[in-house]
C-alpha atoms as a PDB file:
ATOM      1  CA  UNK A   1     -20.504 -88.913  84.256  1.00  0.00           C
ATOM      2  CA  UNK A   2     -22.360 -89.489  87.512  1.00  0.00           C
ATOM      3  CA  UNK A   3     -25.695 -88.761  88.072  1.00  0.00           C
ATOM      4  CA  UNK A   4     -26.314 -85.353  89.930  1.00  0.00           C
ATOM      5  CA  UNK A   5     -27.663 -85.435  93.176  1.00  0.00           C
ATOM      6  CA  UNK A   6     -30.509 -83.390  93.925  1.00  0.00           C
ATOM      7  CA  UNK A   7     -32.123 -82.131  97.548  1.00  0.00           C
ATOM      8  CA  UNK A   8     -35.248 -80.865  98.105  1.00  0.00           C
ATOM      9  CA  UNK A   9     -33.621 -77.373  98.844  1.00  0.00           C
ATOM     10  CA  UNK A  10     -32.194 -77.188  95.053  1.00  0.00           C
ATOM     11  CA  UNK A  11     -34.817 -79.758  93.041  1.00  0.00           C
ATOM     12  CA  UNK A  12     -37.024 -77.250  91.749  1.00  0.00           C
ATOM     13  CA  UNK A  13     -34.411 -74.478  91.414  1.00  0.00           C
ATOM     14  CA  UNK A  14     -31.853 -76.507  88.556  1.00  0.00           C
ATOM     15  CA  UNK A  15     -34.727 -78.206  87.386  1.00  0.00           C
ATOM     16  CA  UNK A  16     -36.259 -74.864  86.275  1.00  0.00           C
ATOM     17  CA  UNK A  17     -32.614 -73.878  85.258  1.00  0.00           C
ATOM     18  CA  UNK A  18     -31.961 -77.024  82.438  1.00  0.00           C
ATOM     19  CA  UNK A  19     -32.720 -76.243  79.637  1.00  0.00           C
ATOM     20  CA  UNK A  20     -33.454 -79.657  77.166  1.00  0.00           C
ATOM     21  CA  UNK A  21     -34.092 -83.162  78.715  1.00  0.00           C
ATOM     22  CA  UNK A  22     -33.882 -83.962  82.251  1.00  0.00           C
ATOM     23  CA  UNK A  23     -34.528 -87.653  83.936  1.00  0.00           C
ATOM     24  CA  UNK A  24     -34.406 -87.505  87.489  1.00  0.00           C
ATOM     25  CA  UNK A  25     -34.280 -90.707  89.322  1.00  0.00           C
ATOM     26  CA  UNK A  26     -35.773 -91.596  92.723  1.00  0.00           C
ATOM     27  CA  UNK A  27     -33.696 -94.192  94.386  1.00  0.00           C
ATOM     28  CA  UNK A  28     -32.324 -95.348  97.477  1.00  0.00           C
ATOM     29  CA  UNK A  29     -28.783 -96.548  98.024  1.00  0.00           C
ATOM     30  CA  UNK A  30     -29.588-100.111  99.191  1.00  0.00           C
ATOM     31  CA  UNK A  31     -32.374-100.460  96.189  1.00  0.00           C
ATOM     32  CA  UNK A  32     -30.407-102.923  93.896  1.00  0.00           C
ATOM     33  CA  UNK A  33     -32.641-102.104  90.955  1.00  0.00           C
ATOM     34  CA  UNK A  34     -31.955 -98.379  91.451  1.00  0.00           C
ATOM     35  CA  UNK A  35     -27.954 -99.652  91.366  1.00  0.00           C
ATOM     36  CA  UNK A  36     -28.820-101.292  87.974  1.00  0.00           C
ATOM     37  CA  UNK A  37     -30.707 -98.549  86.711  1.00  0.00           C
ATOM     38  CA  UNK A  38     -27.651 -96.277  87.671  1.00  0.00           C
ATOM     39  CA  UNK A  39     -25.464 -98.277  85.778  1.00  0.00           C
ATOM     40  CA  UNK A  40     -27.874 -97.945  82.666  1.00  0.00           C
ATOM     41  CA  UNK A  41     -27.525 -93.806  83.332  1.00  0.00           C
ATOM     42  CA  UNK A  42     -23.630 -93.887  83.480  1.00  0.00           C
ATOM     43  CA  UNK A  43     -24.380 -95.913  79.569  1.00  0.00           C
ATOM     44  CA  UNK A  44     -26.618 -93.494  78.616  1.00  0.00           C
ATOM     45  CA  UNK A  45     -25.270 -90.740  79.448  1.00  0.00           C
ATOM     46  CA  UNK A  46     -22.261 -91.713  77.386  1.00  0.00           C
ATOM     47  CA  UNK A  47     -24.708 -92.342  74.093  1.00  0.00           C
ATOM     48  CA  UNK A  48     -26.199 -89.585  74.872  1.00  0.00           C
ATOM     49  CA  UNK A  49     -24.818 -86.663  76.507  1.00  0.00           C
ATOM     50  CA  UNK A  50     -27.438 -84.078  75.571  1.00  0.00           C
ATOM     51  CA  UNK A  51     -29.625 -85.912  78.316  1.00  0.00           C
ATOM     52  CA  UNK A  52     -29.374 -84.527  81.897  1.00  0.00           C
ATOM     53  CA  UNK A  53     -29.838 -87.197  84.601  1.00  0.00           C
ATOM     54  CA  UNK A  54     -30.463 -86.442  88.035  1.00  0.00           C
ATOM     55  CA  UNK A  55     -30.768 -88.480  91.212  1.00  0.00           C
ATOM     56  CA  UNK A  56     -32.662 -87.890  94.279  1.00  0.00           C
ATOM     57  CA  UNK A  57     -31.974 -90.346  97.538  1.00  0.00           C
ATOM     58  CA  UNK A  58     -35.697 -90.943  99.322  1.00  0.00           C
ATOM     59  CA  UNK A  59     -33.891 -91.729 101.922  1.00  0.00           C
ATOM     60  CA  UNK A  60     -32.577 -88.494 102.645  1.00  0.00           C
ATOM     61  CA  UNK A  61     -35.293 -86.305 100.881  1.00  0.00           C
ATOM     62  CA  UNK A  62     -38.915 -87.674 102.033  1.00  0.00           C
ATOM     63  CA  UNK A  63     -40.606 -84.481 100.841  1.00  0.00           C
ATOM     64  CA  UNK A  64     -39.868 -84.641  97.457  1.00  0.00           C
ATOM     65  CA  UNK A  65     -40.799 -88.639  97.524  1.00  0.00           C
ATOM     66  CA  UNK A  66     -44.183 -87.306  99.321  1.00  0.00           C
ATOM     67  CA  UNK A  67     -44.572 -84.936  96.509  1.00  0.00           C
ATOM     68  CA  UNK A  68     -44.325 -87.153  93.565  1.00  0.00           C
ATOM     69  CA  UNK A  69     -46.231 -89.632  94.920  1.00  0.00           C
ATOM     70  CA  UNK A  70     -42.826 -92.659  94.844  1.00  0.00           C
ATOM     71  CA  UNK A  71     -44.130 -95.931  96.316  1.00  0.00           C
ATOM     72  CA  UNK A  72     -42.027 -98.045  94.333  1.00  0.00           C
ATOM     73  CA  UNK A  73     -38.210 -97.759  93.886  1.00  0.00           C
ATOM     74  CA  UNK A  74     -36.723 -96.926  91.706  1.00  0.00           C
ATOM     75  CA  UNK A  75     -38.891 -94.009  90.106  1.00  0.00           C
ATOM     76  CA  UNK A  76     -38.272 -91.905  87.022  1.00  0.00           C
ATOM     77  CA  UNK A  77     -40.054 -88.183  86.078  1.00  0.00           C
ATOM     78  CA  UNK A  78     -39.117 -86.824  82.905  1.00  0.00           C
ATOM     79  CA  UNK A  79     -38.755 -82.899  82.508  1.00  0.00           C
ATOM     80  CA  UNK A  80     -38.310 -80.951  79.046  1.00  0.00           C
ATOM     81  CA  UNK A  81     -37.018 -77.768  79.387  1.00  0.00           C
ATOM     82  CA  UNK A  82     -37.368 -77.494  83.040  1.00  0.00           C
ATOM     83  CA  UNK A  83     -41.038 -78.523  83.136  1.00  0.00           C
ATOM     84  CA  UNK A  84     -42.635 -81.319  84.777  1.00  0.00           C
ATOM     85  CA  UNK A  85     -43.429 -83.565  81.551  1.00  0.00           C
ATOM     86  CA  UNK A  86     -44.663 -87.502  83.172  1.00  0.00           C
ATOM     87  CA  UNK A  87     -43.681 -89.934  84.623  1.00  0.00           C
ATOM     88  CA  UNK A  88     -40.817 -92.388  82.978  1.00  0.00           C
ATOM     89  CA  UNK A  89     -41.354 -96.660  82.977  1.00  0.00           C
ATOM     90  CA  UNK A  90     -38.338 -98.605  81.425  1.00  0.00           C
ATOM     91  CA  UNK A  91     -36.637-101.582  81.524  1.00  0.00           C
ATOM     92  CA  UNK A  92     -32.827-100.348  82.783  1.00  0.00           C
ATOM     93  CA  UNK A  93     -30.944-100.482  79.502  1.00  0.00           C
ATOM     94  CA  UNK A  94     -29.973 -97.502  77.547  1.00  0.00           C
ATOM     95  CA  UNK A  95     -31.883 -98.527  74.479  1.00  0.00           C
ATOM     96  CA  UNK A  96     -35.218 -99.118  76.683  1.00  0.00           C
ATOM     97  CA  UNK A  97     -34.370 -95.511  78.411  1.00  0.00           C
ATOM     98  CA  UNK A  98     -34.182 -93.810  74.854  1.00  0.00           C
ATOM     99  CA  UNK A  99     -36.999 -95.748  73.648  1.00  0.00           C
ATOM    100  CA  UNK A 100     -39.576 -94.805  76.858  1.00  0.00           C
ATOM    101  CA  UNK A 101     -37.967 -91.018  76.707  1.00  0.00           C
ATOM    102  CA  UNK A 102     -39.176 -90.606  73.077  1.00  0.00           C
ATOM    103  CA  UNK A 103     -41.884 -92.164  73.713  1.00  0.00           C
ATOM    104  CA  UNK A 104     -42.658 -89.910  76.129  1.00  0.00           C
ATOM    105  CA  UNK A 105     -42.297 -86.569  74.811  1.00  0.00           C
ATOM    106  CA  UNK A 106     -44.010 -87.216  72.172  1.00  0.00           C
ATOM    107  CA  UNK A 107     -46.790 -87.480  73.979  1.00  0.00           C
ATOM    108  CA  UNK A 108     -48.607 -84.028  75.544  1.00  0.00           C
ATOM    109  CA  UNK A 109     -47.237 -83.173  79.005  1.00  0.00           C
ATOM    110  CA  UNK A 110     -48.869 -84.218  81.816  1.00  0.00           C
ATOM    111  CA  UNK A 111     -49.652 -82.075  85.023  1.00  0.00           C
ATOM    112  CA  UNK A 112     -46.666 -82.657  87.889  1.00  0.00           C
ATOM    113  CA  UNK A 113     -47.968 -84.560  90.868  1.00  0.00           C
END
């Protein structure tokens, strides 16, 4: 399943709408990390469909990289049940994904950039 693409006219809007797990990525098409890391998506989203995965282009969308603060592509924000929840760091496997995502909510939420 590919990754959804998100604008900054519909981010916060089907953010607020999933219910669950959300990744969104912050990538650029001629990143080649963000290319790997969207391979390790399309992997994970097959191990693990009840994870919604998101994509935003910086290219295209500079407010939203303005607003979460992205200096470095690509960058990860996890959300649980439409809420900001923190930032996401991981390796771009699936198994490093699910590891950093459980990791993560575990942990208390953290206040959205």
């Amino acid at each position: 399943m590919p990754l959804i693409q998100l604008s900054q006219f519909d981010f916060h809007h089907v953010l607020n709408e999933t219910p669950s797990t959300s990744v969104v990525m912050f990538g650029s098409p001629e990143c080649g990390a963000c290319r790997r890391l969207k391979q390790a998506f399309d992997q994970l989203a097959q191990i693990a469909p009840e994870l919604h995965l998101f994509e935003v282009d910086v290219q295209r969308d500079t407010a939203l990289a303005r607003e979460f603060e992205v200096f470095h592509l690509p960058s990860m924000f996890l959300f649980q049940n439409g809420r900001y929840h923190a930032p996401l760091h991981s390796h771009a496997t699936p198994d490093a994904l699910q590891r950093q995502i459980a990791l993560a909510l575990a942990q208390p939420a953290q206040e959205a950039p």
